[in-house]
Structure formats: structure tokens, C-alpha cells
C-alpha atoms as a PDB file:
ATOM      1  CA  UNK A   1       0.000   0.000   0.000  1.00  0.00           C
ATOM      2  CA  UNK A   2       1.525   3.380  -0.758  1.00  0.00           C
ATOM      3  CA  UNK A   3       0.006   6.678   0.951  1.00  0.00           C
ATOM      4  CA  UNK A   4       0.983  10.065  -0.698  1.00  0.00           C
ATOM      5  CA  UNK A   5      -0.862  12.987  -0.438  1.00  0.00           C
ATOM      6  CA  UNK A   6      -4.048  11.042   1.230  1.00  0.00           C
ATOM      7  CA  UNK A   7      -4.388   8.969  -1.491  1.00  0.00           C
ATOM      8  CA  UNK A   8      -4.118   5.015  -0.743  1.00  0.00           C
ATOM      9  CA  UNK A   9      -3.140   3.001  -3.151  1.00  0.00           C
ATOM     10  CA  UNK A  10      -1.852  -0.318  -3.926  1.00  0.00           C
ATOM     11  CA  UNK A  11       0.278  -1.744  -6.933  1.00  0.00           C
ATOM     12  CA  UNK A  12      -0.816  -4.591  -8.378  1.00  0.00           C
ATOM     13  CA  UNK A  13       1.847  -6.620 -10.839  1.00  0.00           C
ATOM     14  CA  UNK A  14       0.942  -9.820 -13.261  1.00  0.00           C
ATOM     15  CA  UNK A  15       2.327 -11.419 -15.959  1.00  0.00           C
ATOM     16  CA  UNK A  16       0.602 -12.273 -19.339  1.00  0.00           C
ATOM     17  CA  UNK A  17       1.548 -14.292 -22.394  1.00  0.00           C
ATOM     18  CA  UNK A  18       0.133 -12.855 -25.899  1.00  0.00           C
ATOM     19  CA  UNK A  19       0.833 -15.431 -28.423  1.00  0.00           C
ATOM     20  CA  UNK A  20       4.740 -16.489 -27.466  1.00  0.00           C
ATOM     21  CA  UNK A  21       6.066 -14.013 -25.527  1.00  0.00           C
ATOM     22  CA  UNK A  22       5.363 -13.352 -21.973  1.00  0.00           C
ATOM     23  CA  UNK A  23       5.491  -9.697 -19.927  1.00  0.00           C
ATOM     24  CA  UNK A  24       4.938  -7.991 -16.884  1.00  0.00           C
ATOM     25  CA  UNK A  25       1.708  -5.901 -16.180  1.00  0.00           C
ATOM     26  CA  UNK A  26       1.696  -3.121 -13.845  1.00  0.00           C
ATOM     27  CA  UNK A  27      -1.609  -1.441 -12.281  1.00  0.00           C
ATOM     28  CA  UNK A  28      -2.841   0.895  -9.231  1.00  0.00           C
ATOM     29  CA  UNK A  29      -5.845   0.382  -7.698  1.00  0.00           C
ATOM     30  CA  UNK A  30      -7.107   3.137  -5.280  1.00  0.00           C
ATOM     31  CA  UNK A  31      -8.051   1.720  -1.721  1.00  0.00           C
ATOM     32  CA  UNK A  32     -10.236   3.160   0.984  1.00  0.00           C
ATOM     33  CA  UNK A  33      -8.236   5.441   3.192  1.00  0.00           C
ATOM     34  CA  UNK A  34      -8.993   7.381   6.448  1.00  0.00           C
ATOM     35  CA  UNK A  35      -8.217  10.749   4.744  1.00  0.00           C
ATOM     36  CA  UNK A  36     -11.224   9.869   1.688  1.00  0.00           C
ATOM     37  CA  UNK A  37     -13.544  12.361   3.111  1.00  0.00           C
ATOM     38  CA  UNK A  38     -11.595  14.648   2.940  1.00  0.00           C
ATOM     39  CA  UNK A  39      -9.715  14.350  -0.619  1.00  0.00           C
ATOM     40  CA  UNK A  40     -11.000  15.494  -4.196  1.00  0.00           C
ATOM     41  CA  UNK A  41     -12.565  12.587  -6.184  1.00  0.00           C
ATOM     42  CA  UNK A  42     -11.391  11.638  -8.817  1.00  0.00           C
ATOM     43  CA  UNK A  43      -8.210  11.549  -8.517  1.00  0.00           C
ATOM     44  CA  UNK A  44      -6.554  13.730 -10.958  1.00  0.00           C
ATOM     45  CA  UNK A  45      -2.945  14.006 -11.205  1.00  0.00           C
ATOM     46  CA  UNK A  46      -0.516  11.648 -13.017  1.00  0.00           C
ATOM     47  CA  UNK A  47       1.508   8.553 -11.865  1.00  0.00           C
ATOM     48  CA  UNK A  48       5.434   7.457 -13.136  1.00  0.00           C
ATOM     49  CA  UNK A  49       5.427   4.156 -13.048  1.00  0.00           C
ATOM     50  CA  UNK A  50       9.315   2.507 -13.216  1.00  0.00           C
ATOM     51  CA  UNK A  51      11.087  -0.456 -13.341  1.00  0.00           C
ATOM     52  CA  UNK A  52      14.489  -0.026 -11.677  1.00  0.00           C
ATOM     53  CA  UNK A  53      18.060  -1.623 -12.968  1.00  0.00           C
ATOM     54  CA  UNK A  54      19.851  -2.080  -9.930  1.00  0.00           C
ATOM     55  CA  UNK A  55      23.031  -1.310 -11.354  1.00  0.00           C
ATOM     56  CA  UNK A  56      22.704   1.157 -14.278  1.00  0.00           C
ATOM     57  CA  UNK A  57      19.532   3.781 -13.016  1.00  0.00           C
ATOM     58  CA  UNK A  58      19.973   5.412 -16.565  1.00  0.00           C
ATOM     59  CA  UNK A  59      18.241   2.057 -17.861  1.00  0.00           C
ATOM     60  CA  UNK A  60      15.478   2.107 -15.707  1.00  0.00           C
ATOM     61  CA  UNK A  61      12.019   1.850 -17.769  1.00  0.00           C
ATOM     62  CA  UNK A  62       9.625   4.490 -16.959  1.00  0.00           C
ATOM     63  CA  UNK A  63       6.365   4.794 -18.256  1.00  0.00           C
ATOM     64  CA  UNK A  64       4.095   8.379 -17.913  1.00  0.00           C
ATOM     65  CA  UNK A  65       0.118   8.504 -17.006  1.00  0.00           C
ATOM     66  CA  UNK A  66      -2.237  10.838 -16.829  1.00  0.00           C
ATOM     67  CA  UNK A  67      -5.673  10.117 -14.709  1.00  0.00           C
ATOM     68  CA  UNK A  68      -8.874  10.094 -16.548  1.00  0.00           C
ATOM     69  CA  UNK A  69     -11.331  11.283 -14.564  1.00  0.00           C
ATOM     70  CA  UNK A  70     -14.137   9.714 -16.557  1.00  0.00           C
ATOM     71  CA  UNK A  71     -12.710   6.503 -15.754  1.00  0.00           C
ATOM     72  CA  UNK A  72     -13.830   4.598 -12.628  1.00  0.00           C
ATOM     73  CA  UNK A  73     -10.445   3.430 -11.470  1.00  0.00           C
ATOM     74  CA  UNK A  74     -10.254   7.087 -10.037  1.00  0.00           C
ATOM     75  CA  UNK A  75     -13.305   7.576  -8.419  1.00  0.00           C
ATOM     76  CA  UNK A  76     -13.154   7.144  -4.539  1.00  0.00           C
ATOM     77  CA  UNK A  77     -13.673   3.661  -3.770  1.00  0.00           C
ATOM     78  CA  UNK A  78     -16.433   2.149  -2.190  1.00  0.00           C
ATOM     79  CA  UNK A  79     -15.136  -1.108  -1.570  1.00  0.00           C
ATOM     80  CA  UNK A  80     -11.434  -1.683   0.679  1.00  0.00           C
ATOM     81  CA  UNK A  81      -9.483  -2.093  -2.985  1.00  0.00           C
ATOM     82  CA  UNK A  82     -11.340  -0.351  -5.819  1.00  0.00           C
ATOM     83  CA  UNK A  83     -11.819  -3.496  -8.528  1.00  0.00           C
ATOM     84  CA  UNK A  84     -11.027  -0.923 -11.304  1.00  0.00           C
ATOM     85  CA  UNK A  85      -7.210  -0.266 -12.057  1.00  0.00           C
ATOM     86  CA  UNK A  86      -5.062   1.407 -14.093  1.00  0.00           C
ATOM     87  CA  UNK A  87      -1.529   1.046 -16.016  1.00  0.00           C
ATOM     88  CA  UNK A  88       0.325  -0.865 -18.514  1.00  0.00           C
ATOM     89  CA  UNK A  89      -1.021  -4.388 -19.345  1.00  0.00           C
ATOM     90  CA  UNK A  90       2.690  -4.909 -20.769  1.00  0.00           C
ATOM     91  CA  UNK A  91       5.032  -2.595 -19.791  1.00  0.00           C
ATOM     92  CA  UNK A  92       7.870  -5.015 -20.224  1.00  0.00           C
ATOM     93  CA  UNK A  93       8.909  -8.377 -21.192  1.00  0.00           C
ATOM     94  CA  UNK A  94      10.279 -10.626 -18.931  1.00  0.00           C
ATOM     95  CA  UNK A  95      12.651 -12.035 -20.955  1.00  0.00           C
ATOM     96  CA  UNK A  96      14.464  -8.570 -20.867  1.00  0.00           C
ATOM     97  CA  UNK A  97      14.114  -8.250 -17.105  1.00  0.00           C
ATOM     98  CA  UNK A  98      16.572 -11.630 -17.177  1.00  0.00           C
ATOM     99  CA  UNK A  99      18.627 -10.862 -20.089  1.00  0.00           C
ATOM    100  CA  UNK A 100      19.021  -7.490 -19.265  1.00  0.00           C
ATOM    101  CA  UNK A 101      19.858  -7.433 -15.445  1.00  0.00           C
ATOM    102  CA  UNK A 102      16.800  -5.901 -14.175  1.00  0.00           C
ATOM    103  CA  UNK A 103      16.372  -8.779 -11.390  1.00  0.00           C
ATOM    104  CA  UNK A 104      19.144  -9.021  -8.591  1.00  0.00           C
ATOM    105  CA  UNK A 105      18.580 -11.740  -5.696  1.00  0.00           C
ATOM    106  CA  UNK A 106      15.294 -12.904  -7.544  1.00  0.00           C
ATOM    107  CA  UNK A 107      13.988  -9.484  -7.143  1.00  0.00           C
ATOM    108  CA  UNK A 108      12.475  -6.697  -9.709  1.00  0.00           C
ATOM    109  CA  UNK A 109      12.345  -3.210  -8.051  1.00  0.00           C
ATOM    110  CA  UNK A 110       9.268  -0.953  -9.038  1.00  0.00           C
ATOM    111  CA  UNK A 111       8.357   2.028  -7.906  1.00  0.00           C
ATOM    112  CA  UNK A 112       5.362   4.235  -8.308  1.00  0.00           C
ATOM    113  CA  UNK A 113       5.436   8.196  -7.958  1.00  0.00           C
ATOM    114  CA  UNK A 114       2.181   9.992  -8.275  1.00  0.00           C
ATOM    115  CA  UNK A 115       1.098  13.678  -8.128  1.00  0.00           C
ATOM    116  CA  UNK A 116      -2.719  14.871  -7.598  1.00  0.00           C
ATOM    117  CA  UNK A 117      -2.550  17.777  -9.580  1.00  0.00           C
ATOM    118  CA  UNK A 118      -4.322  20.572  -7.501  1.00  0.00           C
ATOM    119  CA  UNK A 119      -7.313  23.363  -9.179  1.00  0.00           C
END
């Protein structure tokens, strides 16, 4: 779970295999928080979502989003993880996460900035 700015969220990976190759999918899903009262639904702002190379940052894959307020993954949620998420259904392969040193001790690093954009 990841709390910025009174926003809860929480990052959901999975891997899928279109025809023969396989990647990794990366989503948020909002949560219910103790601060939801008092926040601006939806969420508008815009997440980074990265994949970090533990030993060469400059190779890190980053991907750029922008909310969509129309869209019901950023609405508050009504249930403890809103069913409705958002992100990259293949942001990577994981063949390159192998070949390309992305995993170190059987570990992939990503991280998720966001930034509610304010009126």
C-alpha cells in the first residue's frame, strides 16, 4: 500500500503471455483510506510508473500517465481495494528483465510516484 498525499493506493503486478512471448503488467488500484472524506474525487494528477536496474539507473524503464477522470479506477472507492485499475497491461517483457539485469537476488524493483494535480 503506498500513501501520498491522502491517497491510498496499492500496486498490483501480473504477468501475461500474448501469443509467445510473456510480460509484466503493472496497475494501481485506489483503496479506501482514512483521509477519503476529505480528498478530491477523482483523482486527478498523473503517476510514473518505473522499473528499476539495480546497477545502471539510466536504464530504468519508466512509463508516464495521466488520470482520466471519466474513468472509474479514479473515483473514490467504495469497496477496501477499488476493482477498477489502471496502467500498462505490458510494460515489459520478462525475458528482458533476465537478459538485461533488471532482477538481482530474484527481485524486480518498481516504484510508483504519483502527483494529484491541484485546481
Amino acid at each position: 500500500m503506498i500513501n501520498i498525499q491522502g491517497f491510498l493506493r496499492f500496486l498490483n503486478q501480473s504477468f501475461k503471455s500474448p501469443d509467445t512471448h510473456t510480460f509484466i503488467s503493472l496497475y494501481v488500484h485506489f483503496m479506501q483510506g482514512e483521509f477519503d472524506d476529505t480528498l478530491r474525487w477523482p483523482f486527478i494528477g498523473e503517476f510514473k510508473m518505473i522499473i528499476i536496474h539495480p546497477s545502471k539507473p539510466q536504464e530504468s524503464i519508466t512509463e508516464i500517465m495521466e488520470s482520466k477522470p471519466e474513468a472509474a479506477a479514479f473515483s473514490k472507492p467504495t469497496l477496501p481495494r477499488n476493482p477498477k485499475g489502471f496502467g500498462y497491461p505490458d510494460i515489459c517483457s520478462i525475458s528482458k528483465v533476465f537478459s538485461e539485469g533488471y532482477v538481482k537476488n530474484d527481485t524486480l524493483v518498481c516504484k510508483i510516484l504519483a502527483k494529484a494535480l491541484s485546481d
